[in-house]
C-alpha atoms as a PDB file:
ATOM      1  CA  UNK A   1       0.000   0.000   0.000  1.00  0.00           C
ATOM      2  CA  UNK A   2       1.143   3.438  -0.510  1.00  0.00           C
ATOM      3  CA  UNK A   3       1.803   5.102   2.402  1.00  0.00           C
ATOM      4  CA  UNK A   4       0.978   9.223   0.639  1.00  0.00           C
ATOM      5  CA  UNK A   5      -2.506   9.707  -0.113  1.00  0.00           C
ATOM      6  CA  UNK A   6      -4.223  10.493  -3.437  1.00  0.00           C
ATOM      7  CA  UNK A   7      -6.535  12.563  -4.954  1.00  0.00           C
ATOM      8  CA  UNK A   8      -8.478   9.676  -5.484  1.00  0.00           C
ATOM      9  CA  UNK A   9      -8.468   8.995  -1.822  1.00  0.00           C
ATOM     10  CA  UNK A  10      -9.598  12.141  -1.108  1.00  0.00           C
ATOM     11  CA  UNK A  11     -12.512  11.947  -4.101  1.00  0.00           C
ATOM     12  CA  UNK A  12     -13.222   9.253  -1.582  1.00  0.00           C
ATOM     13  CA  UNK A  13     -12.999  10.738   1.888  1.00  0.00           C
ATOM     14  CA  UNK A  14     -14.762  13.783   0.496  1.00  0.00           C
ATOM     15  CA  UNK A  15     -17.687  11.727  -0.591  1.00  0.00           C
ATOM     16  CA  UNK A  16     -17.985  10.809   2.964  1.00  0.00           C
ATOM     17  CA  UNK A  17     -17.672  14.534   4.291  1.00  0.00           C
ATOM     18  CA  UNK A  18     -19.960  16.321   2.035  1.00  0.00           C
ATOM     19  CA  UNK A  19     -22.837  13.677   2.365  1.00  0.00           C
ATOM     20  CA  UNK A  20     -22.555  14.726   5.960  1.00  0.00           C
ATOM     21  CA  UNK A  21     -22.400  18.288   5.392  1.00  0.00           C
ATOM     22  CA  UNK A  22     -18.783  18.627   6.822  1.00  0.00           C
ATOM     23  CA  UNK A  23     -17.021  22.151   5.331  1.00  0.00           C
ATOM     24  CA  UNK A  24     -13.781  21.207   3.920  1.00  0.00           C
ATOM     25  CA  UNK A  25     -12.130  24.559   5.126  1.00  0.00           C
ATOM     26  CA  UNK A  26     -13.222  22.786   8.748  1.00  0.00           C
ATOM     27  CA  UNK A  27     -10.818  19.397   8.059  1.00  0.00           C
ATOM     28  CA  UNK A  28      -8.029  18.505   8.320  1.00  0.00           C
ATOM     29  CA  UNK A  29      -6.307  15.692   6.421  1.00  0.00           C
ATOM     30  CA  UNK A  30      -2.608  14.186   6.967  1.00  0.00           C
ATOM     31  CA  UNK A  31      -1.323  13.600   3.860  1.00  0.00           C
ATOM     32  CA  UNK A  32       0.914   9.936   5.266  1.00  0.00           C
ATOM     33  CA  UNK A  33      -1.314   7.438   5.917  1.00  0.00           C
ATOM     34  CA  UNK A  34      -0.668   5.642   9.292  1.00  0.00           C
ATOM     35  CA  UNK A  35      -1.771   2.370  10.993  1.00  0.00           C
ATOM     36  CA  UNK A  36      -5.534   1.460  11.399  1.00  0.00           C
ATOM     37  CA  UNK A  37      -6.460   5.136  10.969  1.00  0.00           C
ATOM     38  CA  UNK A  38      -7.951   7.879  12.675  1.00  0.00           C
ATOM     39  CA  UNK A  39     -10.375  10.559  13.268  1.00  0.00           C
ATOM     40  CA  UNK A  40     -10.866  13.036  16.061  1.00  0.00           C
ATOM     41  CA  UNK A  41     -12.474  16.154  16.880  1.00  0.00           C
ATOM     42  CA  UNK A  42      -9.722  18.958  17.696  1.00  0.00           C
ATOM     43  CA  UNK A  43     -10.707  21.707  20.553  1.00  0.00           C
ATOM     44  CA  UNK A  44     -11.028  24.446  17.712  1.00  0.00           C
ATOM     45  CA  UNK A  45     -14.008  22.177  16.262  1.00  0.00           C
ATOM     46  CA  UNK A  46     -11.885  21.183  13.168  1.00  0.00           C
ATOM     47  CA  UNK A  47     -12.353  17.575  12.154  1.00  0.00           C
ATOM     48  CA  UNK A  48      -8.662  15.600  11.615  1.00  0.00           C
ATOM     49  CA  UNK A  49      -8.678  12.468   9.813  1.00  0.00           C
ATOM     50  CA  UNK A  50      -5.775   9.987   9.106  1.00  0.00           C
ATOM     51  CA  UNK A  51      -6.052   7.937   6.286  1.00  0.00           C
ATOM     52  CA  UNK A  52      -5.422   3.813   7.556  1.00  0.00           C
ATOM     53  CA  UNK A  53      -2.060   2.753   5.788  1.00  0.00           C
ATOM     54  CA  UNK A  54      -3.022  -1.321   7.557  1.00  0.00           C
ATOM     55  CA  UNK A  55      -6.712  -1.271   6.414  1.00  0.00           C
ATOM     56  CA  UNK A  56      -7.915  -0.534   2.283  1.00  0.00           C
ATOM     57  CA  UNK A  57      -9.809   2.717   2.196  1.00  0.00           C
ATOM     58  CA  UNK A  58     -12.143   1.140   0.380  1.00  0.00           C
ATOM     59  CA  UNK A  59     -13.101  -1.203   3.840  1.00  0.00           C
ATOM     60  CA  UNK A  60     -12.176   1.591   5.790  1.00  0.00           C
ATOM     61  CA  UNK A  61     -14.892   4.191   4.270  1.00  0.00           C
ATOM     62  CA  UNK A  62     -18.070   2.839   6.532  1.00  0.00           C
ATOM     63  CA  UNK A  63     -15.427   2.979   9.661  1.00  0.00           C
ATOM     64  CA  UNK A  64     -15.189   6.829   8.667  1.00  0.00           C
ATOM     65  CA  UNK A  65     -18.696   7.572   8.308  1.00  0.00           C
ATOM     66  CA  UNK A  66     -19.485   6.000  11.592  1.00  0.00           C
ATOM     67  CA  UNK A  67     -16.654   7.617  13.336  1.00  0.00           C
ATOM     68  CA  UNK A  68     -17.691  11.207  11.806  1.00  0.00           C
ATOM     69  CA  UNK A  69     -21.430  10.206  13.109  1.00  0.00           C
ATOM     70  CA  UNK A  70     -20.463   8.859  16.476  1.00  0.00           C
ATOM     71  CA  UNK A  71     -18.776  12.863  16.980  1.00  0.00           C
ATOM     72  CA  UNK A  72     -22.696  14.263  15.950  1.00  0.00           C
ATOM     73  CA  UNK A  73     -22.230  14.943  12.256  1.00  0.00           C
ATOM     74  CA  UNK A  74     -25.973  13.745  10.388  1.00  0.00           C
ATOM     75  CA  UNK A  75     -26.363  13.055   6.561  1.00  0.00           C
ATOM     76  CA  UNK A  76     -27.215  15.898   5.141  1.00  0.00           C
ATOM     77  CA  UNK A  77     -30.937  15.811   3.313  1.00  0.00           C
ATOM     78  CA  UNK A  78     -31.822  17.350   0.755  1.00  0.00           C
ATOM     79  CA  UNK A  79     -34.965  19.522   0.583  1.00  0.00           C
ATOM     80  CA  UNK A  80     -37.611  18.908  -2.035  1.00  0.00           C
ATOM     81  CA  UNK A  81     -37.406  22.189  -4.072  1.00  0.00           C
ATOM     82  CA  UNK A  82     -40.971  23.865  -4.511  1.00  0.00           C
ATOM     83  CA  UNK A  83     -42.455  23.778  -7.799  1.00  0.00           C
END
């Protein structure tokens, strides 16, 4: 496995983020992946995430999500527009 991310890993991560409504200018993102992975919430309310350089992203993904909603973030839904 590599151990720098991509931009296709963060097409991926970001797919995550925005369906929960997460402002990118509010993460933070290590570009070396390291060990099983991580995500916490920093005291100035940014997000950090550590890509998993053990685990494939691809597996890893639902971990993220989970992770992101265990710290309060909710999908984001979309409103019906009016017609």
């Amino acid at each position: 496995m590599e151990e720098i991310i991509t931009m296709a890993d963060m097409g991926l991560v970001f797919q995550v983020t925005d369906a929960l409504g997460i402002d990118r200018e509010r993460m933070s993102v290590s570009l070396e992946k390291q060990g099983p992975g991580q995500v916490q919430r920093l005291p100035t309310g940014e997000v950090e995430i550590t890509l998993p350089l053990t685990v494939p992203l691809s597996q890893w993904l639902p971990s993220l999500r989970a992770k992101l909603e265990a710290l309060g973030f909710q999908a984001m839904v979309e409103e019906e527009e009016e017609g």
